[in-house]
C-alpha atoms as a PDB file:
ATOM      1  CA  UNK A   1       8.850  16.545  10.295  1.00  0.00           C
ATOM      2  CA  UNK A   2      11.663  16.161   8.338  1.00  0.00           C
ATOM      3  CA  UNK A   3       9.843  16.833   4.541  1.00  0.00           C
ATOM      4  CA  UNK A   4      12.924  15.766   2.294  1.00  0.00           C
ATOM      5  CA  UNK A   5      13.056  12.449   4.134  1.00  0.00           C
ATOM      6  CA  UNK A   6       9.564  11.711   4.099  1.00  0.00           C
ATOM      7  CA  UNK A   7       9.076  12.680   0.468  1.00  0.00           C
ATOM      8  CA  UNK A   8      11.698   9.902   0.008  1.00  0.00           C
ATOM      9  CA  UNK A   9      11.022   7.435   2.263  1.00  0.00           C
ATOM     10  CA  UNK A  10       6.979   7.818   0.249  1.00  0.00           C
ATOM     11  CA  UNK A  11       8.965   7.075  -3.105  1.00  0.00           C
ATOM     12  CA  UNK A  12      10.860   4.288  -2.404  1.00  0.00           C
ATOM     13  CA  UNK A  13       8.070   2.838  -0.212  1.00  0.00           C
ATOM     14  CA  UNK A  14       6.005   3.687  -3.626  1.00  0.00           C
ATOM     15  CA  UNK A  15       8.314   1.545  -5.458  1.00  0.00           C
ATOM     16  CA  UNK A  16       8.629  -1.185  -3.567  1.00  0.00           C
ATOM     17  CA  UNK A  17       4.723  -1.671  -3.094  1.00  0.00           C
ATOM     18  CA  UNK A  18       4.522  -1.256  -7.062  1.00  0.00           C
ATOM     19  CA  UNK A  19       6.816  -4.320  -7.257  1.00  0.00           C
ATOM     20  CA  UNK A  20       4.907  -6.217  -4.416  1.00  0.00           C
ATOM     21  CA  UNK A  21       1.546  -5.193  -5.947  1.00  0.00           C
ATOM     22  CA  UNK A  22       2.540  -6.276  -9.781  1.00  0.00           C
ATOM     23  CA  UNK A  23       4.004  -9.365  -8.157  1.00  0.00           C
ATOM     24  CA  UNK A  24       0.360 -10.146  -6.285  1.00  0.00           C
ATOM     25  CA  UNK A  25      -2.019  -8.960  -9.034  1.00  0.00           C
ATOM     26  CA  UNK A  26       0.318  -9.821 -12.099  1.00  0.00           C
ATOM     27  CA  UNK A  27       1.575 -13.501 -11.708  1.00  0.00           C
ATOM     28  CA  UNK A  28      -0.254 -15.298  -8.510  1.00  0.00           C
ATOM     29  CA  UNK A  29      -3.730 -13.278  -9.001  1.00  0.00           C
ATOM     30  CA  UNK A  30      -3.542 -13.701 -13.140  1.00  0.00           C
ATOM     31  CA  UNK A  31      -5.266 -16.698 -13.325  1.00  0.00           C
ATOM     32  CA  UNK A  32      -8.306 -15.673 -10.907  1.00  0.00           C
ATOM     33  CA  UNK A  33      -8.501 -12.555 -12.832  1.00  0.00           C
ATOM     34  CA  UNK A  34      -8.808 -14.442 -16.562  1.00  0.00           C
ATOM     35  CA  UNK A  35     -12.042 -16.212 -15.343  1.00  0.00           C
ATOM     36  CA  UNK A  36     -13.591 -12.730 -14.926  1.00  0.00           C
ATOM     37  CA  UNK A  37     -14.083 -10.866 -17.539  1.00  0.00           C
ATOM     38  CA  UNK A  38     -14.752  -7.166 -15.922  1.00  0.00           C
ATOM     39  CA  UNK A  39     -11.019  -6.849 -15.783  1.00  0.00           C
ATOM     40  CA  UNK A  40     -10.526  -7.350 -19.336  1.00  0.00           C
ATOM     41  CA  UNK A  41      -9.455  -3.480 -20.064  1.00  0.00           C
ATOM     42  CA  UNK A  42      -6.587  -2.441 -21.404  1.00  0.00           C
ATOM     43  CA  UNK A  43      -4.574   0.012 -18.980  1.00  0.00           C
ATOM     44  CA  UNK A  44      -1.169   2.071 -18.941  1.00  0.00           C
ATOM     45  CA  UNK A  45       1.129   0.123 -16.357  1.00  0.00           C
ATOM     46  CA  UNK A  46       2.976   3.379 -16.291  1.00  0.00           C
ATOM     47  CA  UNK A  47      -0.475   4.365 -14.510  1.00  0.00           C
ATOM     48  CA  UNK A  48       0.239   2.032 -11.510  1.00  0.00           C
ATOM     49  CA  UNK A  49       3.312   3.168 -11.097  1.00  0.00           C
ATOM     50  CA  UNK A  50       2.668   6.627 -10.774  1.00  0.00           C
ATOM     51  CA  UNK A  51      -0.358   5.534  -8.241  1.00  0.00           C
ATOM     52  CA  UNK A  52       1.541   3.718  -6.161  1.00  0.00           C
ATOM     53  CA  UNK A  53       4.101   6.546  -6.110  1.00  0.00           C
ATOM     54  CA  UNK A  54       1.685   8.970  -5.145  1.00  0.00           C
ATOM     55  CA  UNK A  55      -0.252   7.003  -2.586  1.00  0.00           C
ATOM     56  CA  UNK A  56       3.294   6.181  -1.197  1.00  0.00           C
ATOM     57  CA  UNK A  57       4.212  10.181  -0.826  1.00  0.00           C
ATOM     58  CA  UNK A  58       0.989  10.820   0.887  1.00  0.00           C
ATOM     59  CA  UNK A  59       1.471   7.990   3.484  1.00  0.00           C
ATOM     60  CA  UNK A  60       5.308   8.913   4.235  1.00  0.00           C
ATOM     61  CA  UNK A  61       3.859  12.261   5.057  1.00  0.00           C
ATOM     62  CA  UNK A  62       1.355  10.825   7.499  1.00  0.00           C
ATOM     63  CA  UNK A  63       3.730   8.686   8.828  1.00  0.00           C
ATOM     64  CA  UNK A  64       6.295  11.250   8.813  1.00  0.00           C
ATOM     65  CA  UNK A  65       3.834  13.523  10.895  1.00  0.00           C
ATOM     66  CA  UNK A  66       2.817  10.523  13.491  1.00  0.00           C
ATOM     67  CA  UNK A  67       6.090   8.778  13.537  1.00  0.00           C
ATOM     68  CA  UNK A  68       6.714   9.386  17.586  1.00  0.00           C
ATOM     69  CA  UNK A  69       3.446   7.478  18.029  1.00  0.00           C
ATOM     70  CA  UNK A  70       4.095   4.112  15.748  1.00  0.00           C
ATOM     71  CA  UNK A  71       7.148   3.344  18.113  1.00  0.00           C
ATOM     72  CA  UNK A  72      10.928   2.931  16.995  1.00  0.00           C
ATOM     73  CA  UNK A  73      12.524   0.963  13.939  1.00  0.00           C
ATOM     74  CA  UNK A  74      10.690  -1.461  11.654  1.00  0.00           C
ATOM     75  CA  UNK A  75       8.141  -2.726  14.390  1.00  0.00           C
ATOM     76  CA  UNK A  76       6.653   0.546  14.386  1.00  0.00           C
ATOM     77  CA  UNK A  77       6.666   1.026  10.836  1.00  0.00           C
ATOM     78  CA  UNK A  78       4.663  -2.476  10.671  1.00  0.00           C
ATOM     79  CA  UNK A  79       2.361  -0.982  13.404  1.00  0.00           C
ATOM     80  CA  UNK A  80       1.806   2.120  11.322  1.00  0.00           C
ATOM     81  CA  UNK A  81       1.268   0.135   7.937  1.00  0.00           C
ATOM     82  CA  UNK A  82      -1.400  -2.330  10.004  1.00  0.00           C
ATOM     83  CA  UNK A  83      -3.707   0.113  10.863  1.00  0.00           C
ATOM     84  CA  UNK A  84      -3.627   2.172   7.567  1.00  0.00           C
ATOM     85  CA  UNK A  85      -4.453  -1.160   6.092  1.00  0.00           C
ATOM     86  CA  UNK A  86      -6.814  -2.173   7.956  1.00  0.00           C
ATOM     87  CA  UNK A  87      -8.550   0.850   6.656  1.00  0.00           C
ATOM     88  CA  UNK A  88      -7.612   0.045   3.124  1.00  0.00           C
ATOM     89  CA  UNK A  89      -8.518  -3.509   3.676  1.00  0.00           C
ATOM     90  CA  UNK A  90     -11.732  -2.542   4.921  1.00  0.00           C
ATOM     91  CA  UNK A  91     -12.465  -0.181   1.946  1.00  0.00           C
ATOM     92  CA  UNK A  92     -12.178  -3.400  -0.540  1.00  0.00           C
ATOM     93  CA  UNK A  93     -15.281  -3.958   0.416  1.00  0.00           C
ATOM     94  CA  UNK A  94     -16.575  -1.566  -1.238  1.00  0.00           C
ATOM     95  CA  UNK A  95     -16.314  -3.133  -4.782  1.00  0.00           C
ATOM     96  CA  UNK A  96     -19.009  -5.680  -4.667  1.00  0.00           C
ATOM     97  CA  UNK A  97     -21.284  -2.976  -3.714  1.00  0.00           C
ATOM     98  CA  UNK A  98     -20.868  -0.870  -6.921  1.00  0.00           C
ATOM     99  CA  UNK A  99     -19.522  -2.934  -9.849  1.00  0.00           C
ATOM    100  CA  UNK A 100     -22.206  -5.414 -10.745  1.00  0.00           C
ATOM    101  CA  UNK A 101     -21.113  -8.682 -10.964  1.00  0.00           C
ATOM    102  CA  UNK A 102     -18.217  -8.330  -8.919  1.00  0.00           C
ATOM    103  CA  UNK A 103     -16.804 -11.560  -6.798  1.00  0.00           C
ATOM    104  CA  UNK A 104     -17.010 -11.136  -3.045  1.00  0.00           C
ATOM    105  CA  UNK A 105     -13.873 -13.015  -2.648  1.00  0.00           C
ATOM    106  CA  UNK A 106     -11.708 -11.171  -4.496  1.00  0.00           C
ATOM    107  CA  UNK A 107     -12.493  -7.961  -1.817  1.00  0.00           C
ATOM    108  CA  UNK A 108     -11.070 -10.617   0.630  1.00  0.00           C
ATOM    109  CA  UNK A 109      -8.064 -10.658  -1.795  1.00  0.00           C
ATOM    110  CA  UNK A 110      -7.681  -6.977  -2.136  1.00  0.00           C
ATOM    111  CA  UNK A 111      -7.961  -6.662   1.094  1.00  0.00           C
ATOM    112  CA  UNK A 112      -5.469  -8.898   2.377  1.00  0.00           C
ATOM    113  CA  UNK A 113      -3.202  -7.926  -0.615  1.00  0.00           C
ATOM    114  CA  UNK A 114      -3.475  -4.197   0.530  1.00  0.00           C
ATOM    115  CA  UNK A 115      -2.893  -5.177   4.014  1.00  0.00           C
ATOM    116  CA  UNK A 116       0.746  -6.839   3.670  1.00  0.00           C
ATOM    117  CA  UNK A 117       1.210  -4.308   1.485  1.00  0.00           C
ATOM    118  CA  UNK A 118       1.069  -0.840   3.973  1.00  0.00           C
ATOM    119  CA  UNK A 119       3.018  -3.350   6.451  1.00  0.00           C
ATOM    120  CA  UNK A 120       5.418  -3.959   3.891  1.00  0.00           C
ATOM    121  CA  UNK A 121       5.421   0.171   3.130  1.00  0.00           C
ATOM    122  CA  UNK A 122       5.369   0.939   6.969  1.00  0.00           C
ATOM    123  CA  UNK A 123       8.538  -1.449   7.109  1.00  0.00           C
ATOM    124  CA  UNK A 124      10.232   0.762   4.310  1.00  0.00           C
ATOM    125  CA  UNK A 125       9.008   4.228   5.768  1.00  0.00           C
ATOM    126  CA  UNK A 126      10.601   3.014   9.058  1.00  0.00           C
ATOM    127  CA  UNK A 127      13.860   2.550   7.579  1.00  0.00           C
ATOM    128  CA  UNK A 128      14.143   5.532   5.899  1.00  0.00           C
ATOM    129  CA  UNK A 129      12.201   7.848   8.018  1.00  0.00           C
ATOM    130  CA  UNK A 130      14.256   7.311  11.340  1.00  0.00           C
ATOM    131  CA  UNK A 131      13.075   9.718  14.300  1.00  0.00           C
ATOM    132  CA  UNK A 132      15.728  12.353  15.487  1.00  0.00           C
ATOM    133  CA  UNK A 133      17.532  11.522  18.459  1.00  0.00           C
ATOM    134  CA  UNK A 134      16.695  13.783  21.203  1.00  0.00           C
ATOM    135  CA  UNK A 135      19.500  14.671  23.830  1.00  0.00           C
END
């Protein structure tokens, strides 16, 4: 694995998904999110950023580790961000569960927003995180 790439390819990736996530939550979720008012807190956007960032590192490495197995160019990338969202979708779930109060159909929106997401990050990691061509 091919670190210096992967640590890249997990920033940019980062990046982009901050700008796809801000885009999702911030403008076309806004409205849904007013109505509720367990997401009135006051947060740090500087905080997302440095999520996303992070989350995006740690799946570059994973993908970076597994990247024979995903296939070659962006369709494998897509593969590889499907299934880690599928996991992430799934994990939405979780919400209504624990936070009182919490609308059921906004996991379905978390979910589906976290899915395009990794697919759009897999997409990116594929890009930058090419395999080596073997002789």
């Amino acid at each position: 694995m091919n670190w210096t790439k992967a640590v890249i390819a997990g920033v940019v990736g980062g990046i982009v998904v901050n700008l796809y996530s801000g885009l999702m939550h911030g403008v076309i979720m806004s409205q849904t999110y007013t109505e509720y008012t367990i997401f009135a807190m006051d947060t740090n956007p500087i905080w997302f950023f440095v999520v996303s960032i992070s989350i995006g590192v740690a799946g570059a490495l994973l993908f970076g580790k597994t990247r024979g197995a995903w296939g070659a160019g962006v369709k494998g990338g897509v593969m590889f961000g499907f299934f880690i969202g599928l996991v992430s979708f799934f994990g939405q779930f979780y919400s209504p569960l624990v936070i009182n109060g919490f609308p059921y159909f906004l996991s379905w929106c978390w979910g589906g927003i976290s899915l395009i997401g990794w697919m759009i990050f897999g997409a990116v990691a594929a890009l930058l995180y090419k395999e080596a061509k073997t002789a």
